[in-house]
Protein backbone atom coordinates (compact mmCIF):
# COMPACT_ATOMS: atom_id res chain seq x y z
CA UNK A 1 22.48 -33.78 20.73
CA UNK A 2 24.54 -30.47 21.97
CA UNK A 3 28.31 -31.58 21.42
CA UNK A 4 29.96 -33.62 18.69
CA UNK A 5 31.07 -36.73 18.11
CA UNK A 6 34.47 -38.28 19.65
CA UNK A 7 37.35 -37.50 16.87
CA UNK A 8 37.28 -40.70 14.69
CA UNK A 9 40.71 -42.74 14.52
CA UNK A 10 42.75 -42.12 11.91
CA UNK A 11 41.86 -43.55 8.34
CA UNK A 12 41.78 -42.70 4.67
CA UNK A 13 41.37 -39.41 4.02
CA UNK A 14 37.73 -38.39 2.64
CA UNK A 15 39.19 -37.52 -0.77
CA UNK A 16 40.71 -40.48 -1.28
CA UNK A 17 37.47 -42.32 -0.51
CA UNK A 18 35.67 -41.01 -3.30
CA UNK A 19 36.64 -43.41 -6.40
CA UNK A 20 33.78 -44.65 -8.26
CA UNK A 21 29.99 -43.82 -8.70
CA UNK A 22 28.67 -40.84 -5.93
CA UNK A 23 25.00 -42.21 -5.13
CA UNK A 24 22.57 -39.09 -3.66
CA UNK A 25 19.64 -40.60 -2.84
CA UNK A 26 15.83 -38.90 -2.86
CA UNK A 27 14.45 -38.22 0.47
CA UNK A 28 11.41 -40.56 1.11
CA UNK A 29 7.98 -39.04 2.72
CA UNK A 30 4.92 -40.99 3.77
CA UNK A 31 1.44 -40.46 2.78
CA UNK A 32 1.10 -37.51 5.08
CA UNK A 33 3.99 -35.84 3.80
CA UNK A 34 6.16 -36.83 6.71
CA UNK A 35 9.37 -38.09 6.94
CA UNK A 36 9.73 -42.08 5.97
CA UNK A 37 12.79 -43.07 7.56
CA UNK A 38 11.88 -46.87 7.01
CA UNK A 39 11.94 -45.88 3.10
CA UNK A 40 14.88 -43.42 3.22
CA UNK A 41 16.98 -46.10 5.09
CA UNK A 42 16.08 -49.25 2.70
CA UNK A 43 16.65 -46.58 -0.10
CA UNK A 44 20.10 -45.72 0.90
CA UNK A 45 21.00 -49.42 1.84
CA UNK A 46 19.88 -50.40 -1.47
CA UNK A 47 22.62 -48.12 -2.99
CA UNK A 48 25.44 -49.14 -1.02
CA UNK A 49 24.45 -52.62 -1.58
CA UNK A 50 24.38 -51.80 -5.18
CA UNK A 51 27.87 -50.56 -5.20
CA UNK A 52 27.91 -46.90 -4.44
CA UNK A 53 31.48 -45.48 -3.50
CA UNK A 54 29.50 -42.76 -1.99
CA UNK A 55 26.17 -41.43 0.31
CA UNK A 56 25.32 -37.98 -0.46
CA UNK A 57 22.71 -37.49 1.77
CA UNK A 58 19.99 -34.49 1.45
CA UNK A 59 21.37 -32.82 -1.34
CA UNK A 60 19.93 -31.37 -4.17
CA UNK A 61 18.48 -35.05 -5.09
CA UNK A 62 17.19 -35.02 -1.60
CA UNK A 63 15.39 -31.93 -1.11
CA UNK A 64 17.47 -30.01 0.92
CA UNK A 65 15.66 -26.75 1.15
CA UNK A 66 12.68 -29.01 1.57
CA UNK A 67 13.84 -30.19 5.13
CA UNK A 68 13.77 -28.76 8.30
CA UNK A 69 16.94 -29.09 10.59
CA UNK A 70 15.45 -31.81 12.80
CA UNK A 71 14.25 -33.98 9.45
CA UNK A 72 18.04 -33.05 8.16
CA UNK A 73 19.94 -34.21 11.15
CA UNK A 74 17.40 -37.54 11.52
CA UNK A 75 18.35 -38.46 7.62
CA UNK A 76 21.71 -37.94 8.00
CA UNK A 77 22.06 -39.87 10.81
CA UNK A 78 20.15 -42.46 9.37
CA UNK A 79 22.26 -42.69 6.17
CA UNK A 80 25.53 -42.76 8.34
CA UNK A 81 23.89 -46.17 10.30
CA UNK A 82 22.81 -47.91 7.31
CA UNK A 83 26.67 -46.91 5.63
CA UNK A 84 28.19 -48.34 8.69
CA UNK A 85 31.97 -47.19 7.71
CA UNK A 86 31.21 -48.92 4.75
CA UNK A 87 30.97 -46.02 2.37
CA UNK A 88 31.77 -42.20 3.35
CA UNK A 89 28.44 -40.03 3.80
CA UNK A 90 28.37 -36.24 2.93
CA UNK A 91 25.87 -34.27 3.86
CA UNK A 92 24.36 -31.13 2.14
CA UNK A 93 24.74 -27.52 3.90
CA UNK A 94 23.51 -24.47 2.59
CA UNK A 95 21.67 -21.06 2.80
CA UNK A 96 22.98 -18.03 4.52
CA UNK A 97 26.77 -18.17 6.82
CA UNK A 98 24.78 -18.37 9.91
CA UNK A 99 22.41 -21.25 8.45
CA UNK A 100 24.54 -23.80 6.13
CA UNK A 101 26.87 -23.35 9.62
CA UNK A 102 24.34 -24.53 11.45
CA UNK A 103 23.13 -27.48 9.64
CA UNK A 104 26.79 -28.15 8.84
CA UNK A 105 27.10 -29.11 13.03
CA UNK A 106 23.74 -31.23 12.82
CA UNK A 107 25.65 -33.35 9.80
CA UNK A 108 28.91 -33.32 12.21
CA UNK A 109 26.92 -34.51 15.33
CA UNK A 110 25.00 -37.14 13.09
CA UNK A 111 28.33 -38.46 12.48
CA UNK A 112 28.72 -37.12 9.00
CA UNK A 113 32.25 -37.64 7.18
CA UNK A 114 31.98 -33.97 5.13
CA UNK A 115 29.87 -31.59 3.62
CA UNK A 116 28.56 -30.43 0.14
CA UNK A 117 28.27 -26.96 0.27
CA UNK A 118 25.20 -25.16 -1.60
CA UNK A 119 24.81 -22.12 -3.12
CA UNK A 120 24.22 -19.43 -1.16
CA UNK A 121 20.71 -18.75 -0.33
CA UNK A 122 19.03 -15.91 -2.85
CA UNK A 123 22.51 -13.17 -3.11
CA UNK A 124 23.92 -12.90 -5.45
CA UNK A 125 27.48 -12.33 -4.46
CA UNK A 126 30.95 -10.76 -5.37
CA UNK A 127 33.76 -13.33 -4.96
CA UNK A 128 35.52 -11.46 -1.51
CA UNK A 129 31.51 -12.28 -0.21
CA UNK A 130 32.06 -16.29 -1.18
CA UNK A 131 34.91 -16.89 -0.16
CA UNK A 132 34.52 -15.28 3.49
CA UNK A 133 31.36 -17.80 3.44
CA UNK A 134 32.91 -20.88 2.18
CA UNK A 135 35.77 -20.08 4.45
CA UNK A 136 33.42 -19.80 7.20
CA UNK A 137 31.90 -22.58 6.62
CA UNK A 138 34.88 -24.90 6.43
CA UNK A 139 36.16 -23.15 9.78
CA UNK A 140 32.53 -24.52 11.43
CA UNK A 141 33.68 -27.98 12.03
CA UNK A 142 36.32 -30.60 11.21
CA UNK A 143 34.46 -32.15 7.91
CA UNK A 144 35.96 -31.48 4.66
CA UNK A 145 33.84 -29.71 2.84
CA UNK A 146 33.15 -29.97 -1.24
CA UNK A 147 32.00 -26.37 -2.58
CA UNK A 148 29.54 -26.87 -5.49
CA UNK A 149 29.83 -23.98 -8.29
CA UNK A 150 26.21 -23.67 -10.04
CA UNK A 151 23.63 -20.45 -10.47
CA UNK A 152 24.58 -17.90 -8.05
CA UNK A 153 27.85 -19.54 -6.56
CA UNK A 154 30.27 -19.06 -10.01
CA UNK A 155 33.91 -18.53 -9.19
CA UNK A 156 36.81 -16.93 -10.64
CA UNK A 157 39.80 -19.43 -11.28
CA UNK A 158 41.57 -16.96 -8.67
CA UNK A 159 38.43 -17.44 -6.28
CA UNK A 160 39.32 -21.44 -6.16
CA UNK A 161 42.74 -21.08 -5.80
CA UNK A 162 42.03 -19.19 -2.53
CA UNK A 163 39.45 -22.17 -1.58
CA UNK A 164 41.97 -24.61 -2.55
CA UNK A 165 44.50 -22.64 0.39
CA UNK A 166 41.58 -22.82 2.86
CA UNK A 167 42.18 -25.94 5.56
CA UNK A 168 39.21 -28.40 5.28
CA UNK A 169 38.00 -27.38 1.41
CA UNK A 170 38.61 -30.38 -0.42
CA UNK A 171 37.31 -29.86 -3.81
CA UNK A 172 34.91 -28.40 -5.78
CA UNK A 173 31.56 -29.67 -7.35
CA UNK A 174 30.90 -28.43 -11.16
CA UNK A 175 27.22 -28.32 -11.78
CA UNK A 176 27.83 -24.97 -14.15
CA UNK A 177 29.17 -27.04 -16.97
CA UNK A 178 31.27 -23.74 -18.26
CA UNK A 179 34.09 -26.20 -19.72
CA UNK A 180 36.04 -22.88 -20.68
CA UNK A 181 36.03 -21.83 -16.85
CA UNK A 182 36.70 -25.04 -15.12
CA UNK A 183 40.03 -25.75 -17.45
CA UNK A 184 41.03 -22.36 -16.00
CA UNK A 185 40.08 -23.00 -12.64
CA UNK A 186 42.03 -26.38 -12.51
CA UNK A 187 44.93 -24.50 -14.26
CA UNK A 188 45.04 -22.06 -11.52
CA UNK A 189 44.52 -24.35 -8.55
CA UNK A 190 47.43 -26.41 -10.13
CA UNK A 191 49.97 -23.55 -10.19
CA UNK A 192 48.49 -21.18 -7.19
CA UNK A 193 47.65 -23.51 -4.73
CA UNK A 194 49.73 -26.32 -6.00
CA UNK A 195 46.76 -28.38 -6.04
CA UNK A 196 47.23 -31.90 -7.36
CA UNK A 197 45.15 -33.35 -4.73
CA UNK A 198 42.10 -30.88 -4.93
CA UNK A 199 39.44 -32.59 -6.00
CA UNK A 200 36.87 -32.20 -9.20
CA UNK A 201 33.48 -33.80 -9.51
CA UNK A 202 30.94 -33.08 -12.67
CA UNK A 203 27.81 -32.07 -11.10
CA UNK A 204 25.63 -31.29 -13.77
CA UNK A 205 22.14 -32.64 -13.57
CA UNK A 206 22.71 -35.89 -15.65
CA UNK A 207 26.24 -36.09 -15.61
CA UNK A 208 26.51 -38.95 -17.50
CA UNK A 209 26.05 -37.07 -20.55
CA UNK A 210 28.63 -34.52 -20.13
CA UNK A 211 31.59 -37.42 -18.99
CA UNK A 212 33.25 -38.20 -21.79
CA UNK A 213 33.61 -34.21 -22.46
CA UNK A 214 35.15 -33.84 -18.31
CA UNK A 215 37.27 -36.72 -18.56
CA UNK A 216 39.16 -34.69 -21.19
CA UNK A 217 39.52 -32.18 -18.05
CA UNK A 218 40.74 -34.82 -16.05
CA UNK A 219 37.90 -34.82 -14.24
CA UNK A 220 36.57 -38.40 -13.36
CA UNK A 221 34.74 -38.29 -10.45
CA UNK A 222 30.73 -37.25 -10.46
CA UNK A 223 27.09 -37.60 -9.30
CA UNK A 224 24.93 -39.88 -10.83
CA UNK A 225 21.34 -39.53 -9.94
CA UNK A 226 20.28 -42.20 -12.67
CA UNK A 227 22.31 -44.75 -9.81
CA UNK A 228 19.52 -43.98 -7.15
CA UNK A 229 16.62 -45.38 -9.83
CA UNK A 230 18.60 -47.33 -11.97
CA UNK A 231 22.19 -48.37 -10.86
CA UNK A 232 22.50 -51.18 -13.10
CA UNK A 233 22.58 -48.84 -16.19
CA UNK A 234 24.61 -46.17 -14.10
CA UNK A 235 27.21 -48.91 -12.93
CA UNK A 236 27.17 -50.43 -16.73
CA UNK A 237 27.82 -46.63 -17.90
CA UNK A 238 30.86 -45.74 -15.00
CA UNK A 239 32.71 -48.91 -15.96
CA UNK A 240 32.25 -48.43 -20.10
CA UNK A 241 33.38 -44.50 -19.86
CA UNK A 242 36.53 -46.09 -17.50
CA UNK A 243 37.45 -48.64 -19.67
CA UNK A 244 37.29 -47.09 -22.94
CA UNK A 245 34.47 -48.86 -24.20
CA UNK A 246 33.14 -46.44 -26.48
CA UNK A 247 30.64 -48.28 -28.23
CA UNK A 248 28.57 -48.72 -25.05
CA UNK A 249 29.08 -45.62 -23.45
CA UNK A 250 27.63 -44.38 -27.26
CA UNK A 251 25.01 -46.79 -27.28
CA UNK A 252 23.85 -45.59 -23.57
CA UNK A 253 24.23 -42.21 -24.42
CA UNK A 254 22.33 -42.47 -27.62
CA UNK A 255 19.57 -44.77 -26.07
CA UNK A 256 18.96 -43.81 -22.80
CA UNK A 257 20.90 -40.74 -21.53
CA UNK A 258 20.08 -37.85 -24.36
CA UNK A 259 16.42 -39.13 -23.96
CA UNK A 260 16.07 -39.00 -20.24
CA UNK A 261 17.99 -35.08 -20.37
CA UNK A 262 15.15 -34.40 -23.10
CA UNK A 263 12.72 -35.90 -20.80
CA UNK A 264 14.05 -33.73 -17.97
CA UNK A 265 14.31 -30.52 -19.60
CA UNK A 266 10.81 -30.65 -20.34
CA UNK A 267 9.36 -29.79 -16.35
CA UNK A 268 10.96 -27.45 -13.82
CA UNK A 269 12.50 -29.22 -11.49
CA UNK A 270 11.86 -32.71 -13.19
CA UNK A 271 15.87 -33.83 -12.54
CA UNK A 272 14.57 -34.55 -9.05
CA UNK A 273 10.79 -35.14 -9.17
CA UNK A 274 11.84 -37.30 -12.04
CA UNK A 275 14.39 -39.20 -10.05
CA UNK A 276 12.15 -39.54 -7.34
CA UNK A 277 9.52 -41.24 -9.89
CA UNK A 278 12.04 -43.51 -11.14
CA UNK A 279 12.92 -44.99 -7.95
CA UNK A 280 8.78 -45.66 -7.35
CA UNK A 281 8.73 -47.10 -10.47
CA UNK A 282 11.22 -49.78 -8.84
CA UNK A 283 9.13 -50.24 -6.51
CA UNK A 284 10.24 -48.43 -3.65
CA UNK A 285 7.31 -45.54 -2.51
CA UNK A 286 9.46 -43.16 -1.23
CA UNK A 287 6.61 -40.95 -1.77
CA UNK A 288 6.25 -37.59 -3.84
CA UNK A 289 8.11 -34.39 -3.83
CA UNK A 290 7.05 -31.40 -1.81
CA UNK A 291 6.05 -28.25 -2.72
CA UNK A 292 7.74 -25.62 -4.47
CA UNK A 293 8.43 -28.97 -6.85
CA UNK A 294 6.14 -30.90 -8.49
CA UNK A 295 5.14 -34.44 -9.88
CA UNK A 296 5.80 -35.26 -12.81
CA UNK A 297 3.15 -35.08 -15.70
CA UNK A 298 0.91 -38.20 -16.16
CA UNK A 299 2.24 -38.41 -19.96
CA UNK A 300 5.74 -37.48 -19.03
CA UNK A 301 5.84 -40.65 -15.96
CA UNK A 302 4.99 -42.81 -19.06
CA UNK A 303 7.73 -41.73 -21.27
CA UNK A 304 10.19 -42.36 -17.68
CA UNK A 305 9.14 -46.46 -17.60
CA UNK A 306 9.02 -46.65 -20.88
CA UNK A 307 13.08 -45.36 -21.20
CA UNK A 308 13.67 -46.74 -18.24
CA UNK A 309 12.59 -50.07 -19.81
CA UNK A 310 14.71 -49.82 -22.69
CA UNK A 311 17.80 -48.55 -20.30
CA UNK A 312 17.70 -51.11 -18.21
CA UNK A 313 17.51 -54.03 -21.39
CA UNK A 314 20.54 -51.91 -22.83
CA UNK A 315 22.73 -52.24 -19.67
CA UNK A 316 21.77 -56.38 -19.51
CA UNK A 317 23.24 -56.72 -22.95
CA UNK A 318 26.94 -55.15 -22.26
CA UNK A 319 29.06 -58.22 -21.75
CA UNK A 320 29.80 -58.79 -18.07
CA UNK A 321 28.08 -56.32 -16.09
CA UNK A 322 25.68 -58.81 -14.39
CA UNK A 323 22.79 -56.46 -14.84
């Protein structure tokens, strides 16, 4: 693959795709440690069967820095033919300029409909230094591109106005969770870049906890990584917090979702070995994680069915969900 695709025909935009639950699915690996494309495709099928508005293929959930540019182009290109125009599929970028630029072309020639947009790799960097990368970045190709603020990518609210201005950023990802900052930010996107249209999405490792506090922001949109194990309490959660039905999204929050955060915070980098147990535990082997991560502990993978159990009889009983 040297050139990209044919332009598309004209359609929705990408932001106004993105309504309902974003879905970013593990990336599977045999026995041998080797890509599993049979598993990674029935994975991601399973999840736009299920009702994702959204494919966010080798992200953070997937293992990004895990993958090599060849095993990154191959999943996203096998994520865009199992969403078939169905859903939109963004693809994860990062690293250094010269790098996330490069893999941001292998997610355009896979036929990719935008980009998430990782930290930098290692810098830490003054905010002139980000935004001639994210600026960069977006100038690579004709995706829109979704910035994610977390660790060493934090902006000024003046620093996201400027994105905001920048042709092909659409939005930024919060996985920071600085409440204080991102009113500030959206305050200054609003009245700088007259941004009614740039998009927000909570990207905090279980977001689900943290909605009720973003919807106060106005911000509605986010990732759910409990969706790619168990999208019948995810889906029962996203229509609960939308409707106003406060007892559920309590009861969830109370019986599942502050568990499975204590769970998580109890292994580095358990929010995605831990995902990537939960969706074996459905019976998918999308394998294990690879190194620098980490399996979860033997105890800890008991204490995962075991909520996972009681999540999953929680989200049957809300009237109507089907679950």
């Amino acid at each position: 693959m040297t050139a990209p695709p044919p332009p598309a025909a004209a359609g929705p935009r990408l932001a106004d795709r993105l309504d309902g639950l974003l879905f970013f699915p593990v990336t599977a690996y045999g026995p041998d440690g080797a890509l599993d494309l049979t598993a990674f495709r029935a994975h991601v099928r399973s999840g736009i069967d299920a009702g994702a508005a959204a494919v966010f293929a080798c992200c953070g959930t997937g293992e990004f820095p895990a993958l090599g540019p060849e095993e990154f182009a191959d999943c996203v290109a096998a994520a865009v033919e199992e969403a078939a125009g169905r859903v939109p599929v963004i693809a994860g970028t990062g690293y250094g300029t010269a790098l996330a630029v490069h893999f941001a072309r292998l997610a355009h020639r896979a036929g990719a409909d935008g980009l998430l947009a990782l930290p930098p790799y290692l810098v830490v960097a003054g905010q002139d230094g980000l935004l001639r990368h994210y600026t960069a970045l977006a100038a690579a190709t004709g995706l829109p591109v979704l910035v994610y603020q977390r660790d060493n990518a934090v902006f000024a609210p003046s620093t996201v106005a400027a994105l905001a201005r920048t042709p092909g950023i659409i939005g930024l990802k919060d996985g920071l969770g600085d409440l204080d900052l991102l009113q500030r930010i959206i305050s200054a996107v609003r009245t700088e870049a007259l941004g009614e249209d740039f998009l927000y999405v909570n990207g905090l490792p279980t977001a689900e906890l943290t909605g009720p506090a973003y919807r106060g922001l106005g911000v509605r949109l986010y990732s759910s990584a409990v969706f790619a194990f168990a999208p019948e309490i995810a889906l029962a959660f996203h229509r609960a917090l939308a409707t106003g039905d406060h007892d559920t999204v309590q009861r969830l929050l109370d019986g599942f979702y502050r568990p499975l955060v204590e769970l998580r915070n109890q292994g580095r980098g358990y929010a995605v070995s831990l995902v990537k147990a939960g969706v074996r535990l459905r019976g998918l082997d999308v394998g294990e994680v690879r190194p620098p991560l980490s399996e979860p502990a033997p105890a800890h993978l008991k204490q995962l069915a075991a909520l996972l159990h009681h999540g999953l009889e929680l989200a049957a009983a809300v009237p109507g969900t089907g679950a």
